[in-house]
Structure formats: structure tokens, C-alpha cells
PDB file of N, CA and C in Angstrom:
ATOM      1  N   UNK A   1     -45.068  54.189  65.940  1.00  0.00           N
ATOM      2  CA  UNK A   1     -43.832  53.435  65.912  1.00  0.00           C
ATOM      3  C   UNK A   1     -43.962  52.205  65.008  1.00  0.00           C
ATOM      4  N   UNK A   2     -45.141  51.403  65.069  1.00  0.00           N
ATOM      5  CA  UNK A   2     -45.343  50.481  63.960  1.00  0.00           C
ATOM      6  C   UNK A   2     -45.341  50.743  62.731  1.00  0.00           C
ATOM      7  N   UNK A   3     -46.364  51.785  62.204  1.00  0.00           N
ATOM      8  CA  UNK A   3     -45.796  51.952  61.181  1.00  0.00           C
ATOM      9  C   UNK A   3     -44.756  51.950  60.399  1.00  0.00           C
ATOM     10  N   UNK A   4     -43.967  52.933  61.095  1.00  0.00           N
ATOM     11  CA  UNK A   4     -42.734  53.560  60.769  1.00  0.00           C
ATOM     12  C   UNK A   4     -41.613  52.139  60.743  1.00  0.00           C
ATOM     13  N   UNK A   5     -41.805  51.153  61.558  1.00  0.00           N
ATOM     14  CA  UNK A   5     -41.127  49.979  61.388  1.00  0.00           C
ATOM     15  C   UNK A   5     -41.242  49.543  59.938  1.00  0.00           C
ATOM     16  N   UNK A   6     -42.782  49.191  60.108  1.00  0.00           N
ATOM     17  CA  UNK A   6     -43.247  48.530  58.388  1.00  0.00           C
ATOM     18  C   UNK A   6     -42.984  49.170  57.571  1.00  0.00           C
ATOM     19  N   UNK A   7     -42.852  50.675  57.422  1.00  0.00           N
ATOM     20  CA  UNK A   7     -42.347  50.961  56.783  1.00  0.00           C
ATOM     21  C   UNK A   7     -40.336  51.101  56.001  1.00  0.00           C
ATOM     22  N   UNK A   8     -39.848  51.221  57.343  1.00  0.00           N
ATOM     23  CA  UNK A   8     -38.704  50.985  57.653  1.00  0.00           C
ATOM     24  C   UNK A   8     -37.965  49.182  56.543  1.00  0.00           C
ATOM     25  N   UNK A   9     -39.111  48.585  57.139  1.00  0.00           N
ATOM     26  CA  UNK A   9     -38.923  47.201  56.398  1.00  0.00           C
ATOM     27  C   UNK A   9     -39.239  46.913  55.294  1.00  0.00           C
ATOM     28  N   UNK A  10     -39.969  47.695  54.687  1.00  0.00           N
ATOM     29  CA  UNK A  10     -40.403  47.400  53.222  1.00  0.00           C
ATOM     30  C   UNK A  10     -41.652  47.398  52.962  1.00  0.00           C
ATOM     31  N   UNK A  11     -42.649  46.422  53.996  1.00  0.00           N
ATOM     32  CA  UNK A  11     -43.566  46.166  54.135  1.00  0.00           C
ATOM     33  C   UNK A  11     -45.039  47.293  53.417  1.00  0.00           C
ATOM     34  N   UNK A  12     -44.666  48.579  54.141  1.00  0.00           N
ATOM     35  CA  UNK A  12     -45.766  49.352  53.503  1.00  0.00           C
ATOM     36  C   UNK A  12     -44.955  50.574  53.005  1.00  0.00           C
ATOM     37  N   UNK A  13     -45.453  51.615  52.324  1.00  0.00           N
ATOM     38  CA  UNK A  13     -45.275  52.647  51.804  1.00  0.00           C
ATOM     39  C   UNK A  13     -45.964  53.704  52.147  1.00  0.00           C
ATOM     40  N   UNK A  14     -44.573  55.319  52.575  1.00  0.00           N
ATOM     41  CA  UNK A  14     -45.848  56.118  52.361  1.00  0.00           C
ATOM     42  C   UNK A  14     -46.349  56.732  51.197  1.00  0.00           C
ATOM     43  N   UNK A  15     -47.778  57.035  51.364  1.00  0.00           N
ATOM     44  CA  UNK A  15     -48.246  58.191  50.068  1.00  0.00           C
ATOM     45  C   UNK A  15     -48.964  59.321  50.303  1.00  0.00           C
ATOM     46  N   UNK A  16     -48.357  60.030  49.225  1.00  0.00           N
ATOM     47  CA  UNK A  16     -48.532  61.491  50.057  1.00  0.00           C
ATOM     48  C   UNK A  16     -49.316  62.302  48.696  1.00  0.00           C
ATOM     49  N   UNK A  17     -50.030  61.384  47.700  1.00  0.00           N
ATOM     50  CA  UNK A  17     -50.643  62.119  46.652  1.00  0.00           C
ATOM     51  C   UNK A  17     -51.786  60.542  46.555  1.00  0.00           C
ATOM     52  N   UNK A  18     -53.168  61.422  45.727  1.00  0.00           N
ATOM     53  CA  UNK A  18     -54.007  60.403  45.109  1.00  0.00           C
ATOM     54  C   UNK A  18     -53.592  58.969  44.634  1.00  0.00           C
ATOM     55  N   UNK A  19     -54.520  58.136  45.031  1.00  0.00           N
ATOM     56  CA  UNK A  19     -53.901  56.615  44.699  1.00  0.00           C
ATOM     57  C   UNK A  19     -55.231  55.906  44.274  1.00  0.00           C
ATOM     58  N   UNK A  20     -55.853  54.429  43.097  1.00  0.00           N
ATOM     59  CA  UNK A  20     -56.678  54.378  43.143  1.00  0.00           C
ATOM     60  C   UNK A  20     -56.725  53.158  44.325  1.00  0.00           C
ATOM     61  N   UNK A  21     -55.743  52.650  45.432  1.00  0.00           N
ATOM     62  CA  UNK A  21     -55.784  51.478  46.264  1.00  0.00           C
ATOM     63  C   UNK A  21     -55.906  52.072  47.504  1.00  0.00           C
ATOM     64  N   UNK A  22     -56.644  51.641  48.088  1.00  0.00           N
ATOM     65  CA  UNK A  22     -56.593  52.634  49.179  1.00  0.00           C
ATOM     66  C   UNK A  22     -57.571  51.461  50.418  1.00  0.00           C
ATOM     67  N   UNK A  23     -56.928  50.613  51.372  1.00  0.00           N
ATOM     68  CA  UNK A  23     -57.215  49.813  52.144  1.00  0.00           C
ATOM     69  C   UNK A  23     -57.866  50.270  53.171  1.00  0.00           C
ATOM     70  N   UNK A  24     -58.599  49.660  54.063  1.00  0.00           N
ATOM     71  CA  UNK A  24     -59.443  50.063  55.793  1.00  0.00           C
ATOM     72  C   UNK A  24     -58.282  49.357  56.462  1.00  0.00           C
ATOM     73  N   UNK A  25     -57.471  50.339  57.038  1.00  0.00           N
ATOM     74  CA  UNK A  25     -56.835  50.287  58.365  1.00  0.00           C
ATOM     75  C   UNK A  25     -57.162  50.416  59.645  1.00  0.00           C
ATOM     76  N   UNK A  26     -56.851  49.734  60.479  1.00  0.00           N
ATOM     77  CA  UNK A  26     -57.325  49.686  62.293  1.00  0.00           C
ATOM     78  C   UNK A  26     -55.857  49.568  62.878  1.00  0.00           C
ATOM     79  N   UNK A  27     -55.364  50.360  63.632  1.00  0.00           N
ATOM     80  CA  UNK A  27     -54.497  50.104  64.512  1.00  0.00           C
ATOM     81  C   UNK A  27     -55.134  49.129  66.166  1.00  0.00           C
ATOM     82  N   UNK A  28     -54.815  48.195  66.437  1.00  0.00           N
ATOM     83  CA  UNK A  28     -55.229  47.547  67.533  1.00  0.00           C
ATOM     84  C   UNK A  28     -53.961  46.996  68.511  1.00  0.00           C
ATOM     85  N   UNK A  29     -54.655  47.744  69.930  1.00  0.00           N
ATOM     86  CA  UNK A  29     -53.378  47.593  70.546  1.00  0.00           C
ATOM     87  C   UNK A  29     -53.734  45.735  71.537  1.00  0.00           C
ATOM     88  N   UNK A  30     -52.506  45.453  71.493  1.00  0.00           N
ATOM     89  CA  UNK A  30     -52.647  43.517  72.062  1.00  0.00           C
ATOM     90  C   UNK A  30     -52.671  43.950  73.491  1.00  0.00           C
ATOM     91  N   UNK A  31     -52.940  42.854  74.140  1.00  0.00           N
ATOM     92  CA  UNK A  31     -52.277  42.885  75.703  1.00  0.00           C
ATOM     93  C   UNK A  31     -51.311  43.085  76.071  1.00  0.00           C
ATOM     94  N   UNK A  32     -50.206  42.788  75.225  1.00  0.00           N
ATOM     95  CA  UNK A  32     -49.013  43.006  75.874  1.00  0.00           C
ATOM     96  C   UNK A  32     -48.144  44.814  75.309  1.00  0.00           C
ATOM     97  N   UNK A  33     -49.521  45.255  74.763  1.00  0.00           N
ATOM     98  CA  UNK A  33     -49.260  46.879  75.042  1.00  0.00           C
ATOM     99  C   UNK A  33     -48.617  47.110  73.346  1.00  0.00           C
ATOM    100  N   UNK A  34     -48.047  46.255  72.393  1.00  0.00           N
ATOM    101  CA  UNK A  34     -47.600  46.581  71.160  1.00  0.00           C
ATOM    102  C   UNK A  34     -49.018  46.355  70.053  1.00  0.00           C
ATOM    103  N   UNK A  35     -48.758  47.074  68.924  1.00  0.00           N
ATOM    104  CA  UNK A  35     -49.684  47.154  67.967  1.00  0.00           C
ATOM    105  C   UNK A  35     -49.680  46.265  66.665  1.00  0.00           C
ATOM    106  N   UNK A  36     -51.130  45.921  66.563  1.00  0.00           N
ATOM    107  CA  UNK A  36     -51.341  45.245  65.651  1.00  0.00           C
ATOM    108  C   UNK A  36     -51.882  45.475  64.423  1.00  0.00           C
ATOM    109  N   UNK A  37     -50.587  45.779  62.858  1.00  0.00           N
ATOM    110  CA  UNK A  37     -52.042  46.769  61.954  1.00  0.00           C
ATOM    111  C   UNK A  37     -53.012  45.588  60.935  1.00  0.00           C
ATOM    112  N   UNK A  38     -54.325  46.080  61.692  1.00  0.00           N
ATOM    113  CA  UNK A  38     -55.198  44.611  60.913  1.00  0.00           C
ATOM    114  C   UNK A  38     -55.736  46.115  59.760  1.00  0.00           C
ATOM    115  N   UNK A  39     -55.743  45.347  58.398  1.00  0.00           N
ATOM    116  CA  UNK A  39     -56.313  45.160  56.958  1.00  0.00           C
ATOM    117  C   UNK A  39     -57.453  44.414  56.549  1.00  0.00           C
ATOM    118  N   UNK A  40     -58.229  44.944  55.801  1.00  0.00           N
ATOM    119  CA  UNK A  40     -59.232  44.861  54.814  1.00  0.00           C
ATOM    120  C   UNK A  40     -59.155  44.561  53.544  1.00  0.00           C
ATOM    121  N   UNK A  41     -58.898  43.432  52.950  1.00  0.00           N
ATOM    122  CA  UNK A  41     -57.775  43.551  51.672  1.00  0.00           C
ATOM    123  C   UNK A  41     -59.023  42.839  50.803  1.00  0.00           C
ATOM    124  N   UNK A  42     -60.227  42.542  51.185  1.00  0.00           N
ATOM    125  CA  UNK A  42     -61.560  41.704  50.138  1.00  0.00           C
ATOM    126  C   UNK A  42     -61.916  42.969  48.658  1.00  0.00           C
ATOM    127  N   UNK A  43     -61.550  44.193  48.935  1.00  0.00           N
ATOM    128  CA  UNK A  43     -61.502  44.967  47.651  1.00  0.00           C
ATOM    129  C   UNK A  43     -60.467  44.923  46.543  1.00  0.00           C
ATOM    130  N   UNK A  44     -59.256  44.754  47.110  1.00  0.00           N
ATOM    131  CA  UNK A  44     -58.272  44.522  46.795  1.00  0.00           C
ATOM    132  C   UNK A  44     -58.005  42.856  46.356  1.00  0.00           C
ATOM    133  N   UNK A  45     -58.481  42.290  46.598  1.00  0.00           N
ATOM    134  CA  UNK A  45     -58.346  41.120  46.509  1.00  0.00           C
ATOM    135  C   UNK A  45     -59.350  40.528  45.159  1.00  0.00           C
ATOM    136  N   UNK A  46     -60.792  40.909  45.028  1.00  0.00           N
ATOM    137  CA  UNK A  46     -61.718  41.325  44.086  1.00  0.00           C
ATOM    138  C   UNK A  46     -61.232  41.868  42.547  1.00  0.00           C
ATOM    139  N   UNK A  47     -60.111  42.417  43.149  1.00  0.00           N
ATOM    140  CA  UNK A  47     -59.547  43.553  41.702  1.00  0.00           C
ATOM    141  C   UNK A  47     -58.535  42.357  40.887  1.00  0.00           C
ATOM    142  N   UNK A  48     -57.745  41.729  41.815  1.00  0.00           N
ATOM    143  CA  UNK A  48     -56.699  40.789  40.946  1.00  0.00           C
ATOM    144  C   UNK A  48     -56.990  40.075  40.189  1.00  0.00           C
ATOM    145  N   UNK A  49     -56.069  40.216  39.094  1.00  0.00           N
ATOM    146  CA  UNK A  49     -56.545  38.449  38.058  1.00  0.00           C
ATOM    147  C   UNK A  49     -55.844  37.312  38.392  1.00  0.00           C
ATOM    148  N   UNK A  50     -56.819  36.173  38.089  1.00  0.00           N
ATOM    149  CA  UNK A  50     -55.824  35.720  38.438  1.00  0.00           C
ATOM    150  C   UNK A  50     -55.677  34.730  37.380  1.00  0.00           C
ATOM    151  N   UNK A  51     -54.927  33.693  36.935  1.00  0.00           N
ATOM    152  CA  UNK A  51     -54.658  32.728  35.711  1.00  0.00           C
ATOM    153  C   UNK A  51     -55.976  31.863  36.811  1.00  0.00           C
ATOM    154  N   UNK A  52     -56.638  30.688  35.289  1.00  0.00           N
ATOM    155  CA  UNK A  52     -57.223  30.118  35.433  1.00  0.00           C
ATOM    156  C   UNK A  52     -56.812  28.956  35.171  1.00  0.00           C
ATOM    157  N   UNK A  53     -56.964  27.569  36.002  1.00  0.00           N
ATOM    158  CA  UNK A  53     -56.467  26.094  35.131  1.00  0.00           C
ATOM    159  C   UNK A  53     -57.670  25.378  35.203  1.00  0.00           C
ATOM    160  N   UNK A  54     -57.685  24.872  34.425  1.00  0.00           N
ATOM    161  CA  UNK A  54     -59.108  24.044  34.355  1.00  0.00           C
ATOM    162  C   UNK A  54     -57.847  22.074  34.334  1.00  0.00           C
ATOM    163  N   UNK A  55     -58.830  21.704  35.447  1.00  0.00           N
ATOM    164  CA  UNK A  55     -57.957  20.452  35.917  1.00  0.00           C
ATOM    165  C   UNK A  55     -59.250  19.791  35.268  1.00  0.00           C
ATOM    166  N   UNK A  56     -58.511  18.618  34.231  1.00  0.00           N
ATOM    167  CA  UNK A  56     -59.190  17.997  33.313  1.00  0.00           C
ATOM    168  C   UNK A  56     -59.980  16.485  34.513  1.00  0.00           C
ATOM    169  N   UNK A  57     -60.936  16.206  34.083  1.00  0.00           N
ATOM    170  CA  UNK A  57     -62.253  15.205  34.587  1.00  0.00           C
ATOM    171  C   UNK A  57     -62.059  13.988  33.803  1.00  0.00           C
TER     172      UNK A  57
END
């Protein structure tokens, strides 16, 4: 059902062919019985560029 929310919302996408992004998902359920989807995003995060500023001294 979570998923299908996040997905519903924008949030994630499905894919249904080869991709080169491909995250570690855990579904974890809280105490109060609804789900929580925790991500792994340090590979993904590794890959981005990002602009550099060099703050002058």
C-alpha cells in the first residue's frame, strides 16, 4: 500500500526493464503498524556532480 501511494504521488516510479540506478530498499514497519520505506542513497549520492565554489581567503 505504501508504495503504491509513493507512487501514486510522484515520489517513486515503477520499472519494469534494466536501469543503471538501482537503490537498497527496506520496508520497516513503525509501531503504530504503517510503513516506513528507508533508502540507501551513499551510491547514488557518490555519482552526482556537483558545481564547485571556492569562497575566497
Amino acid at each position: 500500500d505504501e508504495l503504491q501511494r509513493m507512487e501514486r504521488a510522484g515520489v517513486i516510479r515503477k520499472i519494469t526493464n534494466a536501469t543503471e540506478w538501482c537503490v537498497p530498499m527496506v520496508p520497516v514497519v513503525k509501531p503504530n503498524n504503517s510503513v516506513r520505506i528507508c533508502v540507501d542513497l551513499k551510491c547514488l549520492n557518490a555519482s552526482v556532480l556537483r558545481e564547485r565554489y571556492v569562497i575566497p581567503t
